[in-house]
N, C-alpha and C. Protein backbone atom coordinates (compact mmCIF):
# COMPACT_ATOMS: atom_id res chain seq x y z
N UNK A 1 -11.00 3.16 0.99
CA UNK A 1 -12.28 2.64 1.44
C UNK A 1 -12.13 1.13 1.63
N UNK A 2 -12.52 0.76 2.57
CA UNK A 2 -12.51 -1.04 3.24
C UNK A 2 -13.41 -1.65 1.79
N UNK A 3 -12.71 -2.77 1.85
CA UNK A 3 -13.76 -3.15 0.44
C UNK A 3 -14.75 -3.61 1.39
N UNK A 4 -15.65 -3.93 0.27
CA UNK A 4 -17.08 -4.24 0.51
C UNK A 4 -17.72 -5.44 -0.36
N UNK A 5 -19.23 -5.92 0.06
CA UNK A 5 -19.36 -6.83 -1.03
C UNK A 5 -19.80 -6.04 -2.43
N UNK A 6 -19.73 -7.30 -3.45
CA UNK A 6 -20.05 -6.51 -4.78
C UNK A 6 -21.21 -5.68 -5.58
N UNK A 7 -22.23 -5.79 -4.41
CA UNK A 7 -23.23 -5.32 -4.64
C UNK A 7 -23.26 -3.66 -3.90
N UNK A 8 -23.24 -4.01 -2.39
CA UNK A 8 -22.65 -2.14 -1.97
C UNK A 8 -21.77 -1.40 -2.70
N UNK A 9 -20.93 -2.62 -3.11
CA UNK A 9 -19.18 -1.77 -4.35
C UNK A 9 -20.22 -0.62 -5.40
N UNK A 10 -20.96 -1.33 -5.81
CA UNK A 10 -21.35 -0.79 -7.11
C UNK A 10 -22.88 -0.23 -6.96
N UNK A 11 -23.83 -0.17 -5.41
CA UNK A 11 -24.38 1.16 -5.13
C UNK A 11 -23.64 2.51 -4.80
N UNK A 12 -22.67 1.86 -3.65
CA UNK A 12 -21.72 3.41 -4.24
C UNK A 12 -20.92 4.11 -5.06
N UNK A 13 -20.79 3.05 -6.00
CA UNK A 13 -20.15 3.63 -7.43
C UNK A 13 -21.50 4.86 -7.89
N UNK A 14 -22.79 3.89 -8.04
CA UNK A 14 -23.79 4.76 -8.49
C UNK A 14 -23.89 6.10 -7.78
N UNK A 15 -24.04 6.41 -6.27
CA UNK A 15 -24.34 7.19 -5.74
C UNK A 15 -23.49 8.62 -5.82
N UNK A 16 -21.89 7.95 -5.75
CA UNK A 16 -21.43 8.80 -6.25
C UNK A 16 -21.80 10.03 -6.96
N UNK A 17 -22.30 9.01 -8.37
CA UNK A 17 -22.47 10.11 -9.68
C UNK A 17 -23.70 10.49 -9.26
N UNK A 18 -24.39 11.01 -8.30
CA UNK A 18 -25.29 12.01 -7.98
C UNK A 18 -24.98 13.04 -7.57
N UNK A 19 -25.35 14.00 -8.85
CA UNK A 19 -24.93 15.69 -9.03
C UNK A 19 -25.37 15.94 -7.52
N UNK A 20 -24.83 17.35 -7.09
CA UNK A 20 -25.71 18.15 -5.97
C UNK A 20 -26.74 18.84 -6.89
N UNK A 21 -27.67 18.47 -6.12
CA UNK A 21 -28.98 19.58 -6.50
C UNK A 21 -30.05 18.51 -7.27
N UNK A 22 -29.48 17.22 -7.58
CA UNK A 22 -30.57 15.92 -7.69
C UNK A 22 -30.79 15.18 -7.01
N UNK A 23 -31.23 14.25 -6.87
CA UNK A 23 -31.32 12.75 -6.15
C UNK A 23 -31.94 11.38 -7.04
N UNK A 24 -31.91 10.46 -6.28
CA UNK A 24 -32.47 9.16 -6.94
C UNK A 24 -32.90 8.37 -5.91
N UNK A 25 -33.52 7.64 -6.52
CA UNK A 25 -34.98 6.88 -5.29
C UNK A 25 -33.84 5.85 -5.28
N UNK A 26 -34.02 4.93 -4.01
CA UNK A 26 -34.04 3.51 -4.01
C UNK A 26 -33.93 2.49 -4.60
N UNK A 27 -34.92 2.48 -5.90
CA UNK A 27 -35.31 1.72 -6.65
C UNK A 27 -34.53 2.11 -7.85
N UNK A 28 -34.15 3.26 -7.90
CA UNK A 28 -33.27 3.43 -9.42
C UNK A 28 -31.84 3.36 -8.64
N UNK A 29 -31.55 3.51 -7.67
CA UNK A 29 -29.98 3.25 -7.45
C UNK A 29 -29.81 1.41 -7.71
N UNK A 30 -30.78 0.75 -6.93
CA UNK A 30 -30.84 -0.41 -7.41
C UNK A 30 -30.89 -1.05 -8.74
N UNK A 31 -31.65 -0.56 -9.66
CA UNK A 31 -32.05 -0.71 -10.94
C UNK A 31 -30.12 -0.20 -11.98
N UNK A 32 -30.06 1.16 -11.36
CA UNK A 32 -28.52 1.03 -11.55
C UNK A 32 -27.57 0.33 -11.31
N UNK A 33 -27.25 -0.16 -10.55
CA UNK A 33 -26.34 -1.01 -9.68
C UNK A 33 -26.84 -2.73 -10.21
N UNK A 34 -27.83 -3.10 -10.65
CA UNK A 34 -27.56 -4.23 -11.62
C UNK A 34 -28.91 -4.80 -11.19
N UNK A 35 -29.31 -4.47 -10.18
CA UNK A 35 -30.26 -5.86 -9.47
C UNK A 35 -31.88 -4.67 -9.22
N UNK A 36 -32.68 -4.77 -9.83
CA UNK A 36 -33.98 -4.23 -9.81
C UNK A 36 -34.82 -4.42 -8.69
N UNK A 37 -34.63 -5.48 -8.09
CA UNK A 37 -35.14 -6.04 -7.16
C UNK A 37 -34.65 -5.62 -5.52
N UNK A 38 -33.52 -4.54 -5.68
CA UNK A 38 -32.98 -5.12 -4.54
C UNK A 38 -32.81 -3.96 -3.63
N UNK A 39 -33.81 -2.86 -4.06
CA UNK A 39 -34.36 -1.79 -3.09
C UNK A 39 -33.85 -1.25 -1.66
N UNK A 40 -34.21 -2.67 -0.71
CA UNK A 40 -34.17 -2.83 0.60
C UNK A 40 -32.71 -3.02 0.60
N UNK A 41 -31.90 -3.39 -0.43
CA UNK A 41 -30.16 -3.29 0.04
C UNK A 41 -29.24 -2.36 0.14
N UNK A 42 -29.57 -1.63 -1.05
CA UNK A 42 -29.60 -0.30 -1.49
C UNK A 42 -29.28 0.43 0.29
N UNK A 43 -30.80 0.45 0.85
CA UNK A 43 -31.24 0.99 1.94
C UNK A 43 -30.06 0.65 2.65
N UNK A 44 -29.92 -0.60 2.94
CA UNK A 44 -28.65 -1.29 4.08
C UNK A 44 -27.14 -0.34 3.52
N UNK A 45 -27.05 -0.66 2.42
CA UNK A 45 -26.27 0.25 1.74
C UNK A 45 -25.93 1.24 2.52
N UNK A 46 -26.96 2.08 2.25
CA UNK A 46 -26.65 3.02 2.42
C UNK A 46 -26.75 3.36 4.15
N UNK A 47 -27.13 2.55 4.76
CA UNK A 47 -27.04 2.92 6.28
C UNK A 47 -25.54 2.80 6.68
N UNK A 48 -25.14 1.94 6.39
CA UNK A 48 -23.59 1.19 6.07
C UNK A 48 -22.77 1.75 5.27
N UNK A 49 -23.05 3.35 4.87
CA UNK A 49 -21.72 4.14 3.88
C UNK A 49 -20.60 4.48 4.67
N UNK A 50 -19.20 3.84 4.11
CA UNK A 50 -18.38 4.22 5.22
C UNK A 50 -17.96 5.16 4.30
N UNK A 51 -18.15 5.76 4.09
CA UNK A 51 -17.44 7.77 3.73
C UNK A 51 -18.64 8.58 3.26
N UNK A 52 -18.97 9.19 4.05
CA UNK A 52 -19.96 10.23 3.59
C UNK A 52 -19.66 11.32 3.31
N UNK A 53 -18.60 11.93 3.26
CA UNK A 53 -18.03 12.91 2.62
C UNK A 53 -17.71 12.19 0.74
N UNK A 54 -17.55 10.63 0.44
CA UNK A 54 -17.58 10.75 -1.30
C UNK A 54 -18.58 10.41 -1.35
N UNK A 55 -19.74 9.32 -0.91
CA UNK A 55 -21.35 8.81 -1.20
C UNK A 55 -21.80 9.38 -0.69
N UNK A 56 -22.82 10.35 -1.10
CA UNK A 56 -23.63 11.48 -0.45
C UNK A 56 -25.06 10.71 -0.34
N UNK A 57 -25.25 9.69 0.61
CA UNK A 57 -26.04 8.79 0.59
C UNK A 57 -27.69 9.88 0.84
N UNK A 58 -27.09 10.76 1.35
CA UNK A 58 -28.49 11.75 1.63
C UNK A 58 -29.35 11.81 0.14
N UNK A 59 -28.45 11.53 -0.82
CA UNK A 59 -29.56 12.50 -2.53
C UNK A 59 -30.47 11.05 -2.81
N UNK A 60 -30.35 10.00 -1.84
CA UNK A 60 -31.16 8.97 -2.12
C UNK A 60 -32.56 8.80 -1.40
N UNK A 61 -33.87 9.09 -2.22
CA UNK A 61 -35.13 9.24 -1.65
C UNK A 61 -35.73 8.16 -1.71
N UNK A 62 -36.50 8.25 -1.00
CA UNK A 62 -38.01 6.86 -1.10
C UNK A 62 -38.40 6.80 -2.62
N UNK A 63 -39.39 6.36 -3.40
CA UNK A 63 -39.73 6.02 -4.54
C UNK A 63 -41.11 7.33 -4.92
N UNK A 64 -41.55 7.56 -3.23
CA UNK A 64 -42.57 8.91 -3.51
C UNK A 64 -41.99 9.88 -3.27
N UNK A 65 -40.63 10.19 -2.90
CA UNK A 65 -40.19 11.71 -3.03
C UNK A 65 -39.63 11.50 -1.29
N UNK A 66 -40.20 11.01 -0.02
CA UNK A 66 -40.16 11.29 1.29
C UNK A 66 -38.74 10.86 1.13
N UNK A 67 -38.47 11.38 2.41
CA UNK A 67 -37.17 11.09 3.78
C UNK A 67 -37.22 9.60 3.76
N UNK A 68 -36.36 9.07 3.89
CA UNK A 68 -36.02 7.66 4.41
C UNK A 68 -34.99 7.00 5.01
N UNK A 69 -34.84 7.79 6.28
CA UNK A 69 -33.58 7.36 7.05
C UNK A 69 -33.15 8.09 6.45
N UNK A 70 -31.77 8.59 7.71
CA UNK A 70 -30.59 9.32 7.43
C UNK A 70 -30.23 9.19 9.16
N UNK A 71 -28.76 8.27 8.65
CA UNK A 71 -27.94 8.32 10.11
C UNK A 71 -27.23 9.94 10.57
N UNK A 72 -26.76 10.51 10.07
CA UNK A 72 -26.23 11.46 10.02
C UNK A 72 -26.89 12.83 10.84
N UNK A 73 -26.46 13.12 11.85
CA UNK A 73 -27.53 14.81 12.56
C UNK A 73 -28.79 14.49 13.05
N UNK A 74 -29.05 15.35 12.67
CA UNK A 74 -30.94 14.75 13.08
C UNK A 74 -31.29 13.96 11.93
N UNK A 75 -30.80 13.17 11.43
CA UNK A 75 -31.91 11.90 11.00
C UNK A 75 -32.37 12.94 9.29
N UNK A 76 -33.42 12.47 9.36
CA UNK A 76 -34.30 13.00 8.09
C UNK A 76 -34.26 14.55 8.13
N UNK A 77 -34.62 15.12 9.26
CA UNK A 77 -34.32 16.83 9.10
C UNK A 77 -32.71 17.12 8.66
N UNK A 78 -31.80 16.64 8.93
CA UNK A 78 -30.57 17.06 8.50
C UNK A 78 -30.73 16.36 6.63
N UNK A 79 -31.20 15.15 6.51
CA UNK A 79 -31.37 15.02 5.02
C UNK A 79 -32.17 15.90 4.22
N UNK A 80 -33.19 16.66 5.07
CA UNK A 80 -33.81 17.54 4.16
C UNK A 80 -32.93 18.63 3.83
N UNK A 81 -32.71 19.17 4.79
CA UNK A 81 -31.88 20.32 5.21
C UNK A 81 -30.38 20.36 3.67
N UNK A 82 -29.71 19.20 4.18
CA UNK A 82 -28.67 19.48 2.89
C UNK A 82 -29.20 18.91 1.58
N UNK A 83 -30.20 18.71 1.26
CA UNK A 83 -31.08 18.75 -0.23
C UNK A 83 -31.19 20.00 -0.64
N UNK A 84 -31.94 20.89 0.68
CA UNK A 84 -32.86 21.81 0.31
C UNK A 84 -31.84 22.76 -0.51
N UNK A 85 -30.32 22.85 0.96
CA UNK A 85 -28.95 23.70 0.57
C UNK A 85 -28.28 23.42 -0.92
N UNK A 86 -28.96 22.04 -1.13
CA UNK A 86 -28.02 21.78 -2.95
C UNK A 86 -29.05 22.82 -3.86
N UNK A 87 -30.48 22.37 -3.53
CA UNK A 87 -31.33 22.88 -4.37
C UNK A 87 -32.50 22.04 -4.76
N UNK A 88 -32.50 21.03 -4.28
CA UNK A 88 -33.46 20.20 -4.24
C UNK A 88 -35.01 20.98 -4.55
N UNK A 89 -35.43 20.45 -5.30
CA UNK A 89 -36.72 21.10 -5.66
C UNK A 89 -37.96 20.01 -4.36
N UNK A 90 -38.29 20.80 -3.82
CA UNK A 90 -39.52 19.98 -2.60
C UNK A 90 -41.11 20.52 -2.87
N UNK A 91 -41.56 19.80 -2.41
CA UNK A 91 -43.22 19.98 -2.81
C UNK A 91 -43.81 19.53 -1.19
N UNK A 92 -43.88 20.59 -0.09
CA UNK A 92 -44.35 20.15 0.99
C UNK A 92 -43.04 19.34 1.16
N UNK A 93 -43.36 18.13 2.11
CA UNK A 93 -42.15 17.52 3.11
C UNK A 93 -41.40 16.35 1.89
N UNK A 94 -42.18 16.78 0.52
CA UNK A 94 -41.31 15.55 -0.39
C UNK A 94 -40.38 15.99 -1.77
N UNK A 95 -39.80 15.75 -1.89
CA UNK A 95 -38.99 15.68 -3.24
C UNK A 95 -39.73 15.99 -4.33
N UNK A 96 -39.66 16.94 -4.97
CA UNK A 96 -40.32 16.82 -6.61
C UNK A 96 -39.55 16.22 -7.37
N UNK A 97 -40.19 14.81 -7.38
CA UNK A 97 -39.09 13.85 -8.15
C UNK A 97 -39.32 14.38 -9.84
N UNK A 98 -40.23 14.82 -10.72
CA UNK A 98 -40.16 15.98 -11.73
C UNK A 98 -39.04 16.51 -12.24
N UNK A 99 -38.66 17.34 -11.19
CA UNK A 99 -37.47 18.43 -11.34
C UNK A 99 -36.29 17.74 -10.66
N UNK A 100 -36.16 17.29 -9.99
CA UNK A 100 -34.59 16.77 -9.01
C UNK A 100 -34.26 15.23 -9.25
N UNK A 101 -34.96 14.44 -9.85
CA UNK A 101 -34.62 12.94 -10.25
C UNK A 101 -33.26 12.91 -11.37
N UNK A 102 -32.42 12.18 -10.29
CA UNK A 102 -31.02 11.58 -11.27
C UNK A 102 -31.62 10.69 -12.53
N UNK A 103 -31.22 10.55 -13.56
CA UNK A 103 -31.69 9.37 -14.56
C UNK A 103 -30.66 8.71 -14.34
N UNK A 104 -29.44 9.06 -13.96
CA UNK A 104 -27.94 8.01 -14.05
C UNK A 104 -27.28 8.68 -15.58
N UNK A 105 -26.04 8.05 -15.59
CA UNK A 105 -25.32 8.40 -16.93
C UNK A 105 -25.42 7.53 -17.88
C-alpha cells in the first residue's frame, strides 16, 4: 500500500478491524483513529481507500445509521447491498446502529 499521511495510516488501520456483519459511523472511526473531531476526514479517507479489497470502507455509516457515499458500483445501493450480504441488521433504508455498531477493540 502507497504510504499515506498519518492520519488516513491509522483510519485504515481502524477500518480494517471491522468484522463483516458490523459497521462504525464516521465519528467513531475518527474517535478511534485519535482525533474526535475529524469526521469529515475520515470521509476523505475513505473516498481515497486505495485497496478495497483490505479497508472495507463500505461498514462505515453516517452517525444516524444512512448511506454516505460509496465510490464503488452504484454508489450507496452497492453499499447497502454488501452490508445487507454480511448481515447488517437495517431498519428501513438505515443501519440499526443497536445491533451492527463496531465498539473497536
Amino acid at each position: 500500500m502507497p504510504s499515506q499521511p498519518p492520519f488516513s495510516a491509522r483510519v485504515y488501520a481502524v477500518v480494517q478491524g471491522i468484522p463483516a456483519g458490523k459497521v462504525m459511523t464516521y465519528q467513531d472511526v475518527a474517535e478511534e483513529a485519535g482525533s474526535s473531531r475529524a469526521s469529515r476526514a475520515v470521509g476523505t479517507a475513505m473516498k481515497n481507500n486505495p485497496d478495497l479489497s483490505r479497508i472495507p470502507c463500505h461498514r462505515v455509516v453516517g452517525s444516524d445509521g444512512k448511506m454516505r457515499g460509496y465510490a464503488a458500483g452504484e454508489g450507496e445501493v452497492t453499499k447497502m447491498q454488501k452490508l445487507k450480504a454480511e448481515g447488517v441488521a437495517f431498519a428501513g433504508e438505515k443501519v440499526n446502529l443497536q445491533t451492527s455498531r463496531w465498539k473497536g477493540a
